[in-house]
C-alpha atoms as a PDB file:
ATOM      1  CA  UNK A   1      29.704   3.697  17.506  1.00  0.00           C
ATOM      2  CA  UNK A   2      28.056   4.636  20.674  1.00  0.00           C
ATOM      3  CA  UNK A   3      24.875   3.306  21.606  1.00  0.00           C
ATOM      4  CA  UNK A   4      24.208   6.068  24.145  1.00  0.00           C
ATOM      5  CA  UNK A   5      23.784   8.510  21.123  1.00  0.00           C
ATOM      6  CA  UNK A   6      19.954   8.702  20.037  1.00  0.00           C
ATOM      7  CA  UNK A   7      21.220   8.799  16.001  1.00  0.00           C
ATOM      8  CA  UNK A   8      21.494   5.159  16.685  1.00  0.00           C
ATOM      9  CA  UNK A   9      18.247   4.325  16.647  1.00  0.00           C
ATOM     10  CA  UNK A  10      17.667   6.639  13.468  1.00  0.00           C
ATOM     11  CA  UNK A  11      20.928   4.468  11.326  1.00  0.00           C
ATOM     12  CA  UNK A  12      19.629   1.183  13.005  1.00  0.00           C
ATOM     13  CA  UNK A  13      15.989   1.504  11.494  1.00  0.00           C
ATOM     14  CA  UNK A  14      17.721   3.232   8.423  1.00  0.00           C
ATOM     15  CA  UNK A  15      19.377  -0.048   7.883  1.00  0.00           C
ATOM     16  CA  UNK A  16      17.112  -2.095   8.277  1.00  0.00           C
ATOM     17  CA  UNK A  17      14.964  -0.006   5.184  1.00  0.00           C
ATOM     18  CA  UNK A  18      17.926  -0.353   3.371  1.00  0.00           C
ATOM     19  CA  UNK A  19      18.324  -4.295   4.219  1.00  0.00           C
ATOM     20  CA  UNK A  20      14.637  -4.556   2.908  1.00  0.00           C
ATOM     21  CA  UNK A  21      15.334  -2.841  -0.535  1.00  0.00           C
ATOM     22  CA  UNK A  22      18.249  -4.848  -0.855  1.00  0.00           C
ATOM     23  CA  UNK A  23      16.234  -8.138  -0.423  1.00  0.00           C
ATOM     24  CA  UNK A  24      13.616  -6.744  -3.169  1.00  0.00           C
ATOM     25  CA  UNK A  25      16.294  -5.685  -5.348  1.00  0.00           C
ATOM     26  CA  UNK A  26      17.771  -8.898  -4.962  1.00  0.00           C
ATOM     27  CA  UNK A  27      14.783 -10.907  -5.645  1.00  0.00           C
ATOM     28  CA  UNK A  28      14.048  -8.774  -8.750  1.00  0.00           C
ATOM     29  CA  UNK A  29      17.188  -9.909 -10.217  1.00  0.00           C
ATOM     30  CA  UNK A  30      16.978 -12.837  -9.486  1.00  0.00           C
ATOM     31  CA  UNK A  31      13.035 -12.967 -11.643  1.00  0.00           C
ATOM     32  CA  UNK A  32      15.073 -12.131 -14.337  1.00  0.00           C
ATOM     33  CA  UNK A  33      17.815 -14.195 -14.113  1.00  0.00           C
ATOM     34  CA  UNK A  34      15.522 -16.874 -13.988  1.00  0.00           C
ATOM     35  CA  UNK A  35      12.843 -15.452 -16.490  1.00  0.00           C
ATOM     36  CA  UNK A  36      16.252 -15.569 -19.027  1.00  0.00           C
ATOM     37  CA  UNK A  37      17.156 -18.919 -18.173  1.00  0.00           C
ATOM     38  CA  UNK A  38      13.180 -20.441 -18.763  1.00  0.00           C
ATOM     39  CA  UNK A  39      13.763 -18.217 -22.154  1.00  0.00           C
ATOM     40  CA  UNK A  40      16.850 -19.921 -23.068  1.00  0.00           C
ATOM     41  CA  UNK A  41      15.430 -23.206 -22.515  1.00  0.00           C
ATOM     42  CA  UNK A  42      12.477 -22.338 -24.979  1.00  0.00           C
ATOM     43  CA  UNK A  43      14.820 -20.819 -27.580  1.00  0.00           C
ATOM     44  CA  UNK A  44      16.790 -24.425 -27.204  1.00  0.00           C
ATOM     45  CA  UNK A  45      14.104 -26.499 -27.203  1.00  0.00           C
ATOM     46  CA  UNK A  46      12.259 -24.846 -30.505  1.00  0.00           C
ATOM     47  CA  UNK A  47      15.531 -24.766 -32.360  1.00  0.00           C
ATOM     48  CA  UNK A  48      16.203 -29.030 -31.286  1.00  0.00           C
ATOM     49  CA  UNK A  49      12.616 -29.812 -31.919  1.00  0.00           C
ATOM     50  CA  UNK A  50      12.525 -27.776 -35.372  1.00  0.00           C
ATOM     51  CA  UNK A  51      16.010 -29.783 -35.996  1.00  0.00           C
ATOM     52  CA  UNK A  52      14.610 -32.953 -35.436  1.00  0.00           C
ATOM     53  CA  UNK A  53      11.076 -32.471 -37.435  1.00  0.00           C
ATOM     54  CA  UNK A  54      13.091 -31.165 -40.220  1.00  0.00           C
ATOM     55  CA  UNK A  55      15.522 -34.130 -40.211  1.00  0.00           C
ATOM     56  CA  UNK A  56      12.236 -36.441 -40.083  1.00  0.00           C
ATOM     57  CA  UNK A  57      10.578 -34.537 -42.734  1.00  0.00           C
ATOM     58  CA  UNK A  58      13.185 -35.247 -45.103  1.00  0.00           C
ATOM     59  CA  UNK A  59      12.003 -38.736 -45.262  1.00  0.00           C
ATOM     60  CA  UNK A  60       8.360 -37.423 -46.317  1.00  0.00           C
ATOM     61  CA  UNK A  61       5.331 -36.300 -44.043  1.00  0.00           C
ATOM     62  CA  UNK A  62       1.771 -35.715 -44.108  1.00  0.00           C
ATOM     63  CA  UNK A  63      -0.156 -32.110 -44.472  1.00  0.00           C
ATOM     64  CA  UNK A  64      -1.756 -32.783 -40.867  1.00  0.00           C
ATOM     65  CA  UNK A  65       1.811 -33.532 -39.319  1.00  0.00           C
ATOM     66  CA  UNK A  66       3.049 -30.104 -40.950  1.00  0.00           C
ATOM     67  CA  UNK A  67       0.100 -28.737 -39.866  1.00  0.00           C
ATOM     68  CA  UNK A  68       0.622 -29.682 -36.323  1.00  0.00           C
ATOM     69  CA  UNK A  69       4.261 -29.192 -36.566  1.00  0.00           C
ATOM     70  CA  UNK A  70       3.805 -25.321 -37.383  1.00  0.00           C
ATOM     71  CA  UNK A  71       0.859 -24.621 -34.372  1.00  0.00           C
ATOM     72  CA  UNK A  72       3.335 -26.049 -32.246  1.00  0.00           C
ATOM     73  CA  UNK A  73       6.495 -23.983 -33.170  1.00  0.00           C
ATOM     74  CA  UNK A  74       3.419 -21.434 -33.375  1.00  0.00           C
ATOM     75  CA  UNK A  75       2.903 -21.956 -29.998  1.00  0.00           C
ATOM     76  CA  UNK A  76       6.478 -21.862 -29.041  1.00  0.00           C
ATOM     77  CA  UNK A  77       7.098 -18.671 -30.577  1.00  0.00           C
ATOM     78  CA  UNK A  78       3.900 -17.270 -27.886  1.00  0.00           C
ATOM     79  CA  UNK A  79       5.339 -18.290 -25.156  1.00  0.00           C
ATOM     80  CA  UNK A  80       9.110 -17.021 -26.316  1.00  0.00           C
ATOM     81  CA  UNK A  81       7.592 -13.416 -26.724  1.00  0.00           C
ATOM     82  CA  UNK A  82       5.842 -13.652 -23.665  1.00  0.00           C
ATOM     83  CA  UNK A  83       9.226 -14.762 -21.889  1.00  0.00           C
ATOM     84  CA  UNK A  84      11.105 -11.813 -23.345  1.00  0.00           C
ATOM     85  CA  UNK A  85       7.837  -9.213 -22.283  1.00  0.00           C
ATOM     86  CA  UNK A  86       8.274 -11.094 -18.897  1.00  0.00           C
ATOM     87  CA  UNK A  87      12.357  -9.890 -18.779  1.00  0.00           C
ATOM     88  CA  UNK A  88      11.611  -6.521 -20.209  1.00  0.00           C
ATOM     89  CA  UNK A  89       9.010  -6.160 -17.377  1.00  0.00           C
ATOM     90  CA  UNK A  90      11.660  -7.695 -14.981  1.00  0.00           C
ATOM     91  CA  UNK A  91      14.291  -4.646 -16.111  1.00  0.00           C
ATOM     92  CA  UNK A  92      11.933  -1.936 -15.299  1.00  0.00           C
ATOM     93  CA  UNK A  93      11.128  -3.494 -11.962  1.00  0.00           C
ATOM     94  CA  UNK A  94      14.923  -3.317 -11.884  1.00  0.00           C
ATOM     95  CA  UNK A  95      15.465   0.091 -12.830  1.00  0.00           C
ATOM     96  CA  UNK A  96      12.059   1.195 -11.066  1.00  0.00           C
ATOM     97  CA  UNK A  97      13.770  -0.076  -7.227  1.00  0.00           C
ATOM     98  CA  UNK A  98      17.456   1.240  -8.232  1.00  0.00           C
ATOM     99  CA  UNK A  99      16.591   5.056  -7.469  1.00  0.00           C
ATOM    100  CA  UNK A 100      15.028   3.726  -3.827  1.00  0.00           C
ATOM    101  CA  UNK A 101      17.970   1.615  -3.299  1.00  0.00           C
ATOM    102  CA  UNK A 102      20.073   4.560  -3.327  1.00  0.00           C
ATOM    103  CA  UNK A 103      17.920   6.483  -1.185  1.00  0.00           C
ATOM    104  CA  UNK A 104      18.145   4.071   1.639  1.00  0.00           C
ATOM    105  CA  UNK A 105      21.635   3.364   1.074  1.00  0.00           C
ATOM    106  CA  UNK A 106      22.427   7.701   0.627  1.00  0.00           C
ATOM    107  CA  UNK A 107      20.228   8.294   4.268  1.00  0.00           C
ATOM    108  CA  UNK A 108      21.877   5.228   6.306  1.00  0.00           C
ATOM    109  CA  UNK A 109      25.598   7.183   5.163  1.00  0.00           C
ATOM    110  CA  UNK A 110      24.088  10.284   6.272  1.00  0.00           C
ATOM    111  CA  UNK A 111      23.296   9.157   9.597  1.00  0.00           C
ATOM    112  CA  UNK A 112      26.459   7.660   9.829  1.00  0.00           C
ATOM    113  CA  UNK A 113      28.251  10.783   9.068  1.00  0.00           C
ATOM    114  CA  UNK A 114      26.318  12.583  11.726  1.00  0.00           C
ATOM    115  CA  UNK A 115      26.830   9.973  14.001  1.00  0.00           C
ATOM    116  CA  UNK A 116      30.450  10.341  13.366  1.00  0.00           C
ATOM    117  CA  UNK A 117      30.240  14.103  13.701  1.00  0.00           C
ATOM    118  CA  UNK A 118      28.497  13.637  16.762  1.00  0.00           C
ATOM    119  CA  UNK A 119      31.065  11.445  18.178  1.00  0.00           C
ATOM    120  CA  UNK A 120      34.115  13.339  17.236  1.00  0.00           C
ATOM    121  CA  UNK A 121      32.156  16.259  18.904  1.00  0.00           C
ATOM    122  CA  UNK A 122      31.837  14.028  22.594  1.00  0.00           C
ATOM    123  CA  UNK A 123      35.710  12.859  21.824  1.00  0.00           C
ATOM    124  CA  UNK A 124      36.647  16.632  22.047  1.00  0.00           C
ATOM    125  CA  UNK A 125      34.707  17.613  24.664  1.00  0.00           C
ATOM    126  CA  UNK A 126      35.942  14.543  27.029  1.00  0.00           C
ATOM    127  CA  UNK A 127      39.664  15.647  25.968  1.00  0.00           C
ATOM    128  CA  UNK A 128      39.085  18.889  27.213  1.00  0.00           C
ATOM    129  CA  UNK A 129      37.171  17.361  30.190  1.00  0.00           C
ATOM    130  CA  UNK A 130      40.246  15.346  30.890  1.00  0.00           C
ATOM    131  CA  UNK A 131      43.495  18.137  29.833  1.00  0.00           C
ATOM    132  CA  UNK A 132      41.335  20.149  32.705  1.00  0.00           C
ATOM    133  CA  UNK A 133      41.675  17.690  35.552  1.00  0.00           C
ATOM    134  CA  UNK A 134      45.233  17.208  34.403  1.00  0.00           C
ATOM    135  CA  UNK A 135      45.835  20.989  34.494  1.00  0.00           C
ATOM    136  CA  UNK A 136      43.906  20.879  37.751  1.00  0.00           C
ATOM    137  CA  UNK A 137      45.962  17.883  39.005  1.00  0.00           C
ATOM    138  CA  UNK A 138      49.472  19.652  37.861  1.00  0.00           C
ATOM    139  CA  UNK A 139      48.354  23.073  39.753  1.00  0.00           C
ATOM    140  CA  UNK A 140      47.504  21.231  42.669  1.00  0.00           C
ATOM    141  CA  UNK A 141      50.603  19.297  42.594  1.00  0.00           C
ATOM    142  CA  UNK A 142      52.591  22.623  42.087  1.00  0.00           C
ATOM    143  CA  UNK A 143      50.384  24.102  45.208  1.00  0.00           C
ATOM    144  CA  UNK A 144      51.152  21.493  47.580  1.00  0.00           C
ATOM    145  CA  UNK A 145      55.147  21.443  46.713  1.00  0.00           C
ATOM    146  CA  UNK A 146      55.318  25.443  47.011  1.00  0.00           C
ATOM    147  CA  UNK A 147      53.200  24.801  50.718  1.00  0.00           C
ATOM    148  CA  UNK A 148      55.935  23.190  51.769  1.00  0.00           C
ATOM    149  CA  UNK A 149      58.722  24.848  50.544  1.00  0.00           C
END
Protein backbone atom coordinates (compact mmCIF):
# COMPACT_ATOMS: atom_id res chain seq x y z
CA UNK A 1 0.00 0.00 0.00
CA UNK A 2 1.24 3.46 -0.34
CA UNK A 3 2.17 5.41 2.50
CA UNK A 4 1.92 8.71 0.61
CA UNK A 5 -1.96 8.19 0.57
CA UNK A 6 -3.61 9.98 3.73
CA UNK A 7 -6.25 6.69 4.07
CA UNK A 8 -3.22 5.26 5.67
CA UNK A 9 -3.32 6.87 8.61
CA UNK A 10 -7.24 6.29 8.82
CA UNK A 11 -6.60 1.91 8.28
CA UNK A 12 -3.43 2.26 10.55
CA UNK A 13 -5.43 3.72 13.63
CA UNK A 14 -8.42 1.50 12.38
CA UNK A 15 -6.22 -1.39 13.14
CA UNK A 16 -4.99 -0.68 15.87
CA UNK A 17 -9.01 -0.33 17.36
CA UNK A 18 -9.45 -3.48 15.92
CA UNK A 19 -6.07 -5.02 17.55
CA UNK A 20 -7.54 -3.67 20.92
CA UNK A 21 -10.99 -5.49 20.59
CA UNK A 22 -9.25 -8.43 19.61
CA UNK A 23 -7.09 -8.43 22.84
CA UNK A 24 -10.49 -7.89 24.96
CA UNK A 25 -12.21 -10.44 23.07
CA UNK A 26 -9.44 -12.60 23.62
CA UNK A 27 -9.13 -12.10 27.24
CA UNK A 28 -12.92 -12.62 27.64
CA UNK A 29 -12.54 -16.03 26.39
CA UNK A 30 -10.06 -16.79 27.94
CA UNK A 31 -12.26 -15.76 31.73
CA UNK A 32 -14.31 -18.34 30.61
CA UNK A 33 -12.19 -20.86 29.62
CA UNK A 34 -10.72 -20.60 32.82
CA UNK A 35 -13.98 -19.85 34.89
CA UNK A 36 -14.99 -23.63 33.22
CA UNK A 37 -11.92 -25.20 34.13
CA UNK A 38 -12.08 -23.81 38.19
CA UNK A 39 -15.86 -25.28 37.64
CA UNK A 40 -14.71 -28.57 36.56
CA UNK A 41 -12.35 -28.86 39.29
CA UNK A 42 -15.26 -28.17 41.87
CA UNK A 43 -17.65 -30.57 40.11
CA UNK A 44 -14.52 -33.23 40.52
CA UNK A 45 -13.63 -32.52 43.71
CA UNK A 46 -17.45 -32.69 45.29
CA UNK A 47 -18.14 -35.86 43.39
CA UNK A 48 -14.33 -37.57 44.91
CA UNK A 49 -14.95 -36.10 48.28
CA UNK A 50 -18.78 -37.29 48.36
CA UNK A 51 -17.15 -40.78 47.06
CA UNK A 52 -14.86 -41.02 49.71
CA UNK A 53 -17.29 -39.86 52.78
CA UNK A 54 -19.73 -42.27 51.45
CA UNK A 55 -17.20 -45.15 51.27
CA UNK A 56 -16.18 -44.09 55.02
CA UNK A 57 -19.68 -43.85 56.09
CA UNK A 58 -20.32 -47.30 55.31
CA UNK A 59 -18.28 -48.28 58.21
CA UNK A 60 -20.64 -46.07 60.59
CA UNK A 61 -20.43 -42.23 61.49
CA UNK A 62 -21.58 -39.79 63.88
CA UNK A 63 -24.70 -37.15 63.44
CA UNK A 64 -22.04 -34.19 63.82
CA UNK A 65 -19.73 -35.78 61.02
CA UNK A 66 -22.98 -35.99 58.71
CA UNK A 67 -23.74 -32.84 59.81
CA UNK A 68 -20.51 -31.37 58.76
CA UNK A 69 -20.29 -33.56 55.81
CA UNK A 70 -23.61 -32.00 54.26
CA UNK A 71 -22.58 -27.94 55.09
CA UNK A 72 -19.62 -28.80 53.30
CA UNK A 73 -21.05 -30.39 50.06
CA UNK A 74 -23.56 -27.43 51.03
CA UNK A 75 -20.94 -25.21 50.58
CA UNK A 76 -19.62 -26.79 47.50
CA UNK A 77 -22.77 -26.67 45.76
CA UNK A 78 -22.48 -22.33 46.49
CA UNK A 79 -19.59 -21.97 45.06
CA UNK A 80 -20.52 -24.47 41.88
CA UNK A 81 -23.58 -22.11 41.15
CA UNK A 82 -21.63 -19.20 41.58
CA UNK A 83 -18.95 -20.70 39.05
CA UNK A 84 -21.62 -21.42 36.46
CA UNK A 85 -23.31 -17.51 37.12
CA UNK A 86 -19.57 -16.52 36.71
CA UNK A 87 -19.50 -18.42 32.90
CA UNK A 88 -22.96 -17.31 32.06
CA UNK A 89 -21.75 -13.73 32.87
CA UNK A 90 -18.49 -14.58 30.93
CA UNK A 91 -20.85 -15.52 27.60
CA UNK A 92 -22.61 -12.28 27.60
CA UNK A 93 -19.37 -10.39 27.96
CA UNK A 94 -18.68 -12.62 24.96
CA UNK A 95 -21.57 -11.98 22.96
CA UNK A 96 -21.78 -8.24 24.33
CA UNK A 97 -17.88 -7.46 22.46
CA UNK A 98 -18.75 -9.78 19.27
CA UNK A 99 -21.01 -7.00 17.53
CA UNK A 100 -17.86 -4.34 18.24
CA UNK A 101 -15.46 -6.81 17.02
CA UNK A 102 -17.08 -6.77 13.78
CA UNK A 103 -17.33 -3.19 13.62
CA UNK A 104 -13.66 -2.66 13.85
CA UNK A 105 -12.87 -5.52 11.80
CA UNK A 106 -16.00 -4.29 8.91
CA UNK A 107 -14.30 -0.34 9.03
CA UNK A 108 -10.44 -1.50 8.82
CA UNK A 109 -11.84 -3.63 5.29
CA UNK A 110 -13.50 -0.56 4.32
CA UNK A 111 -10.56 1.51 4.44
CA UNK A 112 -8.74 -1.00 2.80
CA UNK A 113 -11.05 -1.15 -0.05
CA UNK A 114 -10.82 2.56 -0.48
CA UNK A 115 -7.33 2.48 -0.17
CA UNK A 116 -7.31 -0.01 -2.91
CA UNK A 117 -9.70 2.08 -4.97
CA UNK A 118 -7.59 4.88 -4.41
CA UNK A 119 -4.58 3.16 -5.60
CA UNK A 120 -5.93 1.55 -8.66
CA UNK A 121 -7.16 5.17 -9.37
CA UNK A 122 -3.11 6.67 -9.11
CA UNK A 123 -2.07 3.23 -11.13
CA UNK A 124 -4.32 4.53 -14.03
CA UNK A 125 -3.55 7.85 -13.99
CA UNK A 126 0.45 7.15 -13.99
CA UNK A 127 -0.30 4.68 -17.08
CA UNK A 128 -1.77 7.33 -18.87
CA UNK A 129 0.98 9.69 -17.56
CA UNK A 130 3.46 7.29 -19.00
CA UNK A 131 1.45 5.89 -22.67
CA UNK A 132 1.65 9.98 -23.12
CA UNK A 133 5.40 10.43 -22.95
CA UNK A 134 5.63 7.27 -24.99
CA UNK A 135 3.22 8.70 -27.60
CA UNK A 136 5.19 11.91 -27.17
CA UNK A 137 8.53 10.03 -27.46
CA UNK A 138 7.22 7.95 -30.73
CA UNK A 139 5.97 11.42 -32.44
CA UNK A 140 9.10 12.94 -31.74
CA UNK A 141 11.00 10.07 -32.97
CA UNK A 142 8.76 10.05 -36.17
CA UNK A 143 9.48 14.08 -36.38
CA UNK A 144 13.08 13.90 -36.29
CA UNK A 145 13.31 10.84 -39.00
CA UNK A 146 10.81 12.77 -41.47
CA UNK A 147 13.41 16.13 -40.75
CA UNK A 148 15.80 14.35 -42.26
CA UNK A 149 14.36 12.61 -44.90
Amino acid sequence: MSKNLPITTLIELAQEELDTATKKLGKLQQEKTEAEAQLQSLVTYRDEYHAKFTASAQQGTTAQTLRNFQAFVDTLDAAIAQQRAAIVMADHRIEAMKPEWRLKKQKVGSYEVLAARGEAVLAKQAARVEQREADEHAAKVLRMRAARA
